[in-house]
Protein backbone atom coordinates (compact mmCIF):
# COMPACT_ATOMS: atom_id res chain seq x y z
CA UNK A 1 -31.16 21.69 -28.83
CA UNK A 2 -28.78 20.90 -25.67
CA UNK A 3 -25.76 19.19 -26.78
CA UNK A 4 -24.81 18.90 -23.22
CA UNK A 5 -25.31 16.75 -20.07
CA UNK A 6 -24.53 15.08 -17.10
CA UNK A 7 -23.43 11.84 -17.47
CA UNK A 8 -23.80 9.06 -14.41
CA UNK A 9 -21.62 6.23 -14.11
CA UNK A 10 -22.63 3.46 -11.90
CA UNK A 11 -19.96 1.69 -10.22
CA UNK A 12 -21.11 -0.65 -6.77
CA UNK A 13 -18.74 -1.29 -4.55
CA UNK A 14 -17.83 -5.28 -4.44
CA UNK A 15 -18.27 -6.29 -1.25
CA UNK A 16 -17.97 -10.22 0.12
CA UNK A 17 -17.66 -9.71 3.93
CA UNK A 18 -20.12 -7.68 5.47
CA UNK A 19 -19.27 -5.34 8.52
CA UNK A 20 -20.87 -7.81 11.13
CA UNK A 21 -18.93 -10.49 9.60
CA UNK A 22 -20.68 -12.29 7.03
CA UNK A 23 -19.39 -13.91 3.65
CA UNK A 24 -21.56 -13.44 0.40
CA UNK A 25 -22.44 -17.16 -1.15
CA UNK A 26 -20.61 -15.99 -3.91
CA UNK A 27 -17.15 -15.69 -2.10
CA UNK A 28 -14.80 -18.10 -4.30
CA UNK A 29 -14.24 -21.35 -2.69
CA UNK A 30 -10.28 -20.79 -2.98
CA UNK A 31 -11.16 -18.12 -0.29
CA UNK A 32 -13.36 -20.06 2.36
CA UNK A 33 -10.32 -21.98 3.63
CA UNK A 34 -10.29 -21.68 7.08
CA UNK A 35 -6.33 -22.13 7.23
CA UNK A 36 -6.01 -18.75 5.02
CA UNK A 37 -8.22 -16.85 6.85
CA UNK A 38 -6.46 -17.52 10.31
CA UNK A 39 -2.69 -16.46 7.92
CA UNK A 40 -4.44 -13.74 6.38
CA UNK A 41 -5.81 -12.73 10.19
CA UNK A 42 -2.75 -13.04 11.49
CA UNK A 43 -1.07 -10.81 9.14
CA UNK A 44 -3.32 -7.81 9.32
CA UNK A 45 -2.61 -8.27 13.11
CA UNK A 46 1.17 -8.27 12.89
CA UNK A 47 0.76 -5.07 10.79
CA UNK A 48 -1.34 -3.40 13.21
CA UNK A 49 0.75 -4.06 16.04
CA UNK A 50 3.99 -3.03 14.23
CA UNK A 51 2.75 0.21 13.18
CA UNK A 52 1.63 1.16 16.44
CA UNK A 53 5.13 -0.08 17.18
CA UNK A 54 6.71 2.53 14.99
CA UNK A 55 4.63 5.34 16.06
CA UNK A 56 5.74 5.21 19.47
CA UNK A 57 9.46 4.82 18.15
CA UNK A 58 9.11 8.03 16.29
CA UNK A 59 7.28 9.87 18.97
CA UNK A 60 10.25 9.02 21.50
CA UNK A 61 12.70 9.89 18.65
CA UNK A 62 14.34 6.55 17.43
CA UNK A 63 12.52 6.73 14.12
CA UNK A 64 11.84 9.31 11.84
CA UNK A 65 8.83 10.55 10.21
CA UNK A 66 6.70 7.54 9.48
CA UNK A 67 3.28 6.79 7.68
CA UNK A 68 0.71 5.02 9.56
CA UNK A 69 -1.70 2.51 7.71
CA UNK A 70 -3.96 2.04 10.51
CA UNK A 71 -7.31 1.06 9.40
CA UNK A 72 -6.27 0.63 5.77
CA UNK A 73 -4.10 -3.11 6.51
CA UNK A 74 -6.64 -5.29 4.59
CA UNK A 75 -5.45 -3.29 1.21
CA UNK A 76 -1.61 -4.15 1.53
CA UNK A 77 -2.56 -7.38 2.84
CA UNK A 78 -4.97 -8.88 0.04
CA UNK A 79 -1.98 -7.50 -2.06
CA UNK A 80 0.81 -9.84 -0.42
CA UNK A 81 -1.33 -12.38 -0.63
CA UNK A 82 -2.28 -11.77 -4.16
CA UNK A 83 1.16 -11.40 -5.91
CA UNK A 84 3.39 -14.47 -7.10
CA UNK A 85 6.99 -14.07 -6.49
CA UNK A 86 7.66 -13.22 -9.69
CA UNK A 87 5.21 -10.28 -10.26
CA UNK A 88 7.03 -6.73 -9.64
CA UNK A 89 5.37 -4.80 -6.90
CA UNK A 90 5.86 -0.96 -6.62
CA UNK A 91 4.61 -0.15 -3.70
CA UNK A 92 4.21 3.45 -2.17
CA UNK A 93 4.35 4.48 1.92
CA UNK A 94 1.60 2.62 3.18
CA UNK A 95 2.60 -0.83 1.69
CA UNK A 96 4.67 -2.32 5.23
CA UNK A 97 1.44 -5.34 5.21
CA UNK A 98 2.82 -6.11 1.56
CA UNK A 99 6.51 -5.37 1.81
CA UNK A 100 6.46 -7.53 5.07
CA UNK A 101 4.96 -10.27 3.05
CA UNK A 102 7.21 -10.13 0.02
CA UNK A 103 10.07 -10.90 2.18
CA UNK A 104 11.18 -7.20 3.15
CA UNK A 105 12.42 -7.48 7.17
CA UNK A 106 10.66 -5.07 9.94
CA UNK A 107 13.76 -4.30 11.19
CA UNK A 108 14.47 -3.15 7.49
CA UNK A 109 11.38 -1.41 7.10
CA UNK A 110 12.57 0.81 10.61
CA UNK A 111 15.51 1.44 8.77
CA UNK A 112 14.18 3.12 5.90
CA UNK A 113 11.78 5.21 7.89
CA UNK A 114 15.17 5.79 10.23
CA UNK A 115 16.45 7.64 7.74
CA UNK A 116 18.65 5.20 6.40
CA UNK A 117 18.42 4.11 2.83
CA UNK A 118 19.80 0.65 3.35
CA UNK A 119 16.57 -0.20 4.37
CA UNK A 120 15.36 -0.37 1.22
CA UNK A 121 17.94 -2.92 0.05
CA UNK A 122 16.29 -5.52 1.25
CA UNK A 123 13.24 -5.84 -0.42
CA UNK A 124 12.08 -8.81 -2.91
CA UNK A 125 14.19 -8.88 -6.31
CA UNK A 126 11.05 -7.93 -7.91
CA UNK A 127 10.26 -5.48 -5.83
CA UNK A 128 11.34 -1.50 -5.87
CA UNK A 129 11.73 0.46 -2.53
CA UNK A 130 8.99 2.59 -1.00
CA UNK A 131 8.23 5.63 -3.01
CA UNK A 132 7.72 9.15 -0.70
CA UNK A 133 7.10 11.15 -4.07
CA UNK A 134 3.44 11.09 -5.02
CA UNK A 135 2.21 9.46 -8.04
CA UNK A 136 5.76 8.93 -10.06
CA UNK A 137 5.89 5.18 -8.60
CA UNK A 138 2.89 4.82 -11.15
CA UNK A 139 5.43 6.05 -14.51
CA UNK A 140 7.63 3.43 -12.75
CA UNK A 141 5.38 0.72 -12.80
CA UNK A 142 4.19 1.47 -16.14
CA UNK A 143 7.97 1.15 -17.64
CA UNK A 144 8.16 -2.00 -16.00
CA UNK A 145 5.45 -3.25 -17.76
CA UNK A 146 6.32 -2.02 -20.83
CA UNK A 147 9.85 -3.94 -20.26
CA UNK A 148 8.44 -7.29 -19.17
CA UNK A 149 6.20 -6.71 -22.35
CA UNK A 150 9.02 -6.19 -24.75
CA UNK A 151 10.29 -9.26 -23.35
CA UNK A 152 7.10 -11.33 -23.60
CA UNK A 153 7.29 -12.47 -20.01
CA UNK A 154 4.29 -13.56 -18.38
CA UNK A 155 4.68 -11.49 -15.27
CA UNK A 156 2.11 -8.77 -13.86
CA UNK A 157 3.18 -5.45 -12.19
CA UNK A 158 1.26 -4.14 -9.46
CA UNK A 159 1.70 -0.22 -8.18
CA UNK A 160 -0.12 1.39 -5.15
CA UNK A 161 -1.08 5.38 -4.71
CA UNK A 162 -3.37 7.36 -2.53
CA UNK A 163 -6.37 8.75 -3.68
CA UNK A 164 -4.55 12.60 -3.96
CA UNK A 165 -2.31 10.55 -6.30
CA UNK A 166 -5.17 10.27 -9.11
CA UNK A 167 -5.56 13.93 -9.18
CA UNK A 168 -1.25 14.25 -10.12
CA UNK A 169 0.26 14.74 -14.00
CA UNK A 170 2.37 11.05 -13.28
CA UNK A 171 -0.81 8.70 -12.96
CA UNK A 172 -2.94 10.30 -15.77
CA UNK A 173 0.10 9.94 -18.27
CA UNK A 174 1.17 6.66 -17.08
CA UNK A 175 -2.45 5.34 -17.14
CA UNK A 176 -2.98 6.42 -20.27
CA UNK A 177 0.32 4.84 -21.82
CA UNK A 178 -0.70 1.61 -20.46
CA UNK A 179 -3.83 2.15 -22.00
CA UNK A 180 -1.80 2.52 -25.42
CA UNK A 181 0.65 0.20 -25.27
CA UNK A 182 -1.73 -2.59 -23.00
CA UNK A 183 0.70 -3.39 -20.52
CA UNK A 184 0.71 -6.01 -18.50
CA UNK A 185 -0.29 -3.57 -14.81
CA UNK A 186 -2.42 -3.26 -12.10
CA UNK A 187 -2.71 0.20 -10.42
CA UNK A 188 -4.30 -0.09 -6.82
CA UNK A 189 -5.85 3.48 -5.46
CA UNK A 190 -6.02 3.18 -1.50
CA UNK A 191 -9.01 5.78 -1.66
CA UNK A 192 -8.68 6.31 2.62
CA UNK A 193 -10.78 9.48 1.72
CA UNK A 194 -7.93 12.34 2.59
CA UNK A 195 -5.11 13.49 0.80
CA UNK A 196 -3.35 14.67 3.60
CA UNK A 197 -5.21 17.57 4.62
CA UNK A 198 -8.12 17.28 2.01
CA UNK A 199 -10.93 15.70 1.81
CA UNK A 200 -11.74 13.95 -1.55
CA UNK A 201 -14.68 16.25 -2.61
CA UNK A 202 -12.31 19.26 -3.26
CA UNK A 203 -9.35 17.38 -4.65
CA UNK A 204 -10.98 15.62 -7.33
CA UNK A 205 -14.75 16.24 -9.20
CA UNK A 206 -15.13 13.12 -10.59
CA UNK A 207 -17.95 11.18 -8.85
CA UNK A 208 -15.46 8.05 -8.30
CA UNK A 209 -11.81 7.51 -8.84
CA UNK A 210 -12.39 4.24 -10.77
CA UNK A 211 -14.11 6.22 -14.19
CA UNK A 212 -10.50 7.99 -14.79
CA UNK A 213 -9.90 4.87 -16.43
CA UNK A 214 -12.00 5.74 -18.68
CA UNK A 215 -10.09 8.30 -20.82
CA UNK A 216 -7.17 5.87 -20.59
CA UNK A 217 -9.29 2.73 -22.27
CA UNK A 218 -8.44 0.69 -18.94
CA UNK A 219 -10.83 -1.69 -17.57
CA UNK A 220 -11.36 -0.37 -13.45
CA UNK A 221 -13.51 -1.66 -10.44
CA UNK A 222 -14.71 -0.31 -7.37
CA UNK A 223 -13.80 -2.91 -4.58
CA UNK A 224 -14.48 -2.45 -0.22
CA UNK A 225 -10.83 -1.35 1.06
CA UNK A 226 -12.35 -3.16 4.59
CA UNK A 227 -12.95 -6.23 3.22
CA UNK A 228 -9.51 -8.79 2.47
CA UNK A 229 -11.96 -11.16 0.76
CA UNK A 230 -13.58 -9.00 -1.95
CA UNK A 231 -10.18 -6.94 -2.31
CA UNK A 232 -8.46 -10.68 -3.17
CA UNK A 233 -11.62 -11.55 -5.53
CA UNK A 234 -10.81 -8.64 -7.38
CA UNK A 235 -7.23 -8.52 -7.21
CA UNK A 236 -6.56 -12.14 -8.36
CA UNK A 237 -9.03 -11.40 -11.33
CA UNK A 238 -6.64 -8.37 -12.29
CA UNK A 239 -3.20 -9.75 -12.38
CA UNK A 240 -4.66 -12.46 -14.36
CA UNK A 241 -5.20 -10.45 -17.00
CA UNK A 242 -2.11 -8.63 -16.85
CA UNK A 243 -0.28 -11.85 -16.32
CA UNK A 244 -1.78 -13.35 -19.65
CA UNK A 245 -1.79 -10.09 -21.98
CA UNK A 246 -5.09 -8.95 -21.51
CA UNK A 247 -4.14 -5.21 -20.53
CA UNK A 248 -4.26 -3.10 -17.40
CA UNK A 249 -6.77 -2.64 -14.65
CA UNK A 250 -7.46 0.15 -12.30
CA UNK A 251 -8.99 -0.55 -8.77
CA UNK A 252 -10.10 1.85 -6.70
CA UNK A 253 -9.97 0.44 -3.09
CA UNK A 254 -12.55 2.00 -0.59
CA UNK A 255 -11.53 2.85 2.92
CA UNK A 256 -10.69 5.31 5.72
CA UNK A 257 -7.75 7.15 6.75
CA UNK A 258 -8.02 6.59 10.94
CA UNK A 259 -4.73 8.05 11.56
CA UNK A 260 -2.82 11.06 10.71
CA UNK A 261 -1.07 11.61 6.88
CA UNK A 262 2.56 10.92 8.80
CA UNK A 263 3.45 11.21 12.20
CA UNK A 264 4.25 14.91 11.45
CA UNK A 265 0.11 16.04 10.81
CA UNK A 266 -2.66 15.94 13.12
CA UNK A 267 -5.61 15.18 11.51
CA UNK A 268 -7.74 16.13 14.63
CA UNK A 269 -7.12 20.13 13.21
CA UNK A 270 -9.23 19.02 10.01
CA UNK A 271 -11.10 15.62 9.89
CA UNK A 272 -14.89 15.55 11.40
CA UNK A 273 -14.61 12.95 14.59
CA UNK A 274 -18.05 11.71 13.72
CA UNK A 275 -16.90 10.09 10.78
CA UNK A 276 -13.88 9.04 11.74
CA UNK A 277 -15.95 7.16 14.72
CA UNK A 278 -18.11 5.79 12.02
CA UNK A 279 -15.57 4.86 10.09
CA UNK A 280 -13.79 2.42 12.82
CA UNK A 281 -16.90 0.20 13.38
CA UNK A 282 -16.04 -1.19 9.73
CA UNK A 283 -12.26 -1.14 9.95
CA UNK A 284 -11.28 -4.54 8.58
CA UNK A 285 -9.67 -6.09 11.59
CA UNK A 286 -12.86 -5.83 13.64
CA UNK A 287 -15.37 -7.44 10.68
CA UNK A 288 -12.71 -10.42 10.16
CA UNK A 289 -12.54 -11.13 13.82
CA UNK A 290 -16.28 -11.59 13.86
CA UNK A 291 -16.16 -13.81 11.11
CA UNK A 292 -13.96 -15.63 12.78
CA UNK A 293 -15.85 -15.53 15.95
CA UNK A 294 -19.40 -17.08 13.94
CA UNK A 295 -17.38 -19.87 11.98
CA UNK A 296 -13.92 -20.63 14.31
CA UNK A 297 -15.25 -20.11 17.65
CA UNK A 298 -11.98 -17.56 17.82
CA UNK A 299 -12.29 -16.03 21.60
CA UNK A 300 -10.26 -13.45 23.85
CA UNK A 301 -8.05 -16.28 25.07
CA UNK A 302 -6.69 -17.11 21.58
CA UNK A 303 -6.64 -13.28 20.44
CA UNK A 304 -4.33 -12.64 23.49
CA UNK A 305 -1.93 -15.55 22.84
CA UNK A 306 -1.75 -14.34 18.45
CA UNK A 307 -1.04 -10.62 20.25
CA UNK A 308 1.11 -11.72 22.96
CA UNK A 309 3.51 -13.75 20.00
CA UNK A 310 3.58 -11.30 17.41
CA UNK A 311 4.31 -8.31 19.98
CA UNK A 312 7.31 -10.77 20.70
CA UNK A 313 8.66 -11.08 16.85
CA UNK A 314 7.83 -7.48 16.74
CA UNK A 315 10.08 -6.92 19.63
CA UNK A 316 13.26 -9.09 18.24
CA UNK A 317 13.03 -6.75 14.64
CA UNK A 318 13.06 -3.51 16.88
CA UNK A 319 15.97 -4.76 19.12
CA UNK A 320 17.89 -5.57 15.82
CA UNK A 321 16.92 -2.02 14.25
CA UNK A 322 18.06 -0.06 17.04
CA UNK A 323 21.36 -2.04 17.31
CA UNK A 324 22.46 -1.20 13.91
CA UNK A 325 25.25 0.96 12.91
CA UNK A 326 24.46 4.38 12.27
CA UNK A 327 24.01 5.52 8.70
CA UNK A 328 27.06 6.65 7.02
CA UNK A 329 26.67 10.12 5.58
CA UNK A 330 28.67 9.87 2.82
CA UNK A 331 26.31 7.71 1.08
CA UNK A 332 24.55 10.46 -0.06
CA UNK A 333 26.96 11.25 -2.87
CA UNK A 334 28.66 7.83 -3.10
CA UNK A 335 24.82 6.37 -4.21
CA UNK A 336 23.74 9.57 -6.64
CA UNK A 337 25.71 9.09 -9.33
CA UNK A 338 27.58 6.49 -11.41
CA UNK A 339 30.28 9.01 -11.77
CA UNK A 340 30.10 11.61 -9.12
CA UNK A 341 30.37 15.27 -10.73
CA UNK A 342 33.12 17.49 -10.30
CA UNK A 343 30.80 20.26 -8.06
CA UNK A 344 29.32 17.23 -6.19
CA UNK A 345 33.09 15.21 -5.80
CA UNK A 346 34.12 18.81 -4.90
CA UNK A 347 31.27 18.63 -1.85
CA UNK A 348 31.97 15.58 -0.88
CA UNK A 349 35.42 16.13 0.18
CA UNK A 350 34.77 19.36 1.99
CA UNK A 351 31.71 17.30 3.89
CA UNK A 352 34.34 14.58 5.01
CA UNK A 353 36.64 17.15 5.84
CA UNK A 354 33.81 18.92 8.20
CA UNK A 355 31.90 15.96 9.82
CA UNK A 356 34.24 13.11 8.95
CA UNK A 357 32.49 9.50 8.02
């Protein structure tokens, strides 16, 4: 007798706005308002446009290494959109459509890729800074939610990763604690099909990201990473359920890396340019515009004059992150510790009497 055998999970991708533009009759009607699909337009836009923005600042060497999210805006986007004020958003490197929405400055945003930590001090209440490290913003998010938990607040936390984050130690354990303990979080995959340099199929086995839930007794979906429409179905749906106690949810958001990792790869060395060409004629900006096109009459003349006045505010935030003080380089010890320690105190004074402040 074979004990053994394959087993097949079937999990569609949700999908409400096709690639040439359409919207599924069974788009919510909270969603077919014309007035949040020109905001929700405009935003993937002004994201867009800034990050191109930054890449040329690092190229020319006013920024540092920075982390492109070209192609993957409607993700971070629906998410901004989707959050209250008071939900807790941990957000890793490709969040700037998000962070931008939750109140966080471009200007501030330039600072923290600058190299200057200040930048992440101005981010929502609720909010924590940017995480680099991959996967431990997920243990983060799930003590959150175990704290607003503890304290029976009605609040939902929502944490971002790349797909190479499903395949670390730090978002198996956390899932599976939030499993346990059904907290009150919503962990977003951006599944843009590389982790850095490698392709899903040899980082991960499993035939989609959404059945590691699984193990962890969390509910998960498969949802179009292209499509701001099905990705807000979806979300709102989730934090819901966190918000009123009914446990965690895992989505696993479908898209397509079209830039490199950071502005310090080249994924030219290792991606196939077929599917990378493929891969553009469903990017999200281009599908939205043509639904706007079919139901708004939009046209070149107003996509110029949307360009032409966010290239403008986009301008003003540069100007005011390239006028700002340098950072100071003590900060590095004076922001460790509560109590610096006597090697690091020790440091300290022999880096001030080197470089100065």
């Amino acid at each position: 007798m074979a004990f053994l055998r394959e087993q097949t999970l079937s999990y569609p991708i949700h999908q409400l706005l096709s690639p040439e533009g359409q919207l599924s009759g069974e788009t919510p009607i909270s969603l077919q308002q014309a007035e949040l699909w020109q905001r929700a337009y405009r935003h993937l836009w002004l994201t867009r446009l800034f990050d191109q923005r930054a890449v040329a600042l690092q190229r020319t060497g006013q920024l540092g290494t920075y982390a492109s999210c070209l192609g993957q805006e409607a993700i971070s986007t629906a998410i901004g959109f989707s959050l209250q004020p008071n939900d807790v958003f941990v957000p890793y490197y490709r969040d700037q459509a998000a962070q931008m929405l939750r109140g966080t400055s471009m200007s501030s945003i330039l600072q923290f890729w600058g190299g200057d930590e200040w930048g992440s001090h101005h981010t929502s209440i609720h909010d924590l800074p940017a995480c680099i490290p991959i996967a431990t913003q997920v243990t983060h998010a799930a003590g959150v939610a175990t704290a607003l938990k503890l304290r029976h607040q009605k609040q939902a936390v929502l944490t971002t990763c790349g797909d190479g984050a499903s395949s670390r130690g730090d978002f198996y354990e956390a899932l599976n604690l939030a499993g346990v303990w059904h907290l009150p979080l919503v962990v977003v995959i951006n599944n843009n099909q590389w982790a850095i340099s490698v392709p899903l199929s040899q980082q991960t086995a499993t035939a989609t990201l959404a059945q590691k839930a699984l193990a962890a007794g969390v509910m998960s979906v498969r949802v179009d990473g292209n499509d701001f429409f099905a990705l807000m179905a979806v979300l709102d749906e989730a934090l819901e359920r966190a918000r009123h106690g009914k446990g965690t949810t895992l989505i696993e958001a479908v898209t397509y890396r079209l830039c490199d990792h950071t502005t310090a790869d080249d994924m030219s060395r290792y991606a196939d340019h077929a599917s990378r060409e493929q891969a553009q004629q469903t990017e999200p900006l281009i599908r939205f515009r043509r639904l706007l096109e079919q139901k708004l009459m939009w046209n070149d003349q107003q996509q110029q004059a949307m360009e032409i006045a966010l290239l403008a505010q986009i301008g003003s935030e540069v100007d005011r992150y390239l006028s700002l003080p340098p950072a100071n380089p003590a900060d590095m010890f004076d922001y460790l510790y509560a109590e610096l320690p006597e090697d690091l105190a020790q440091q300290k004074a022999e880096f001030l009497q080197k470089f100065g402040t």
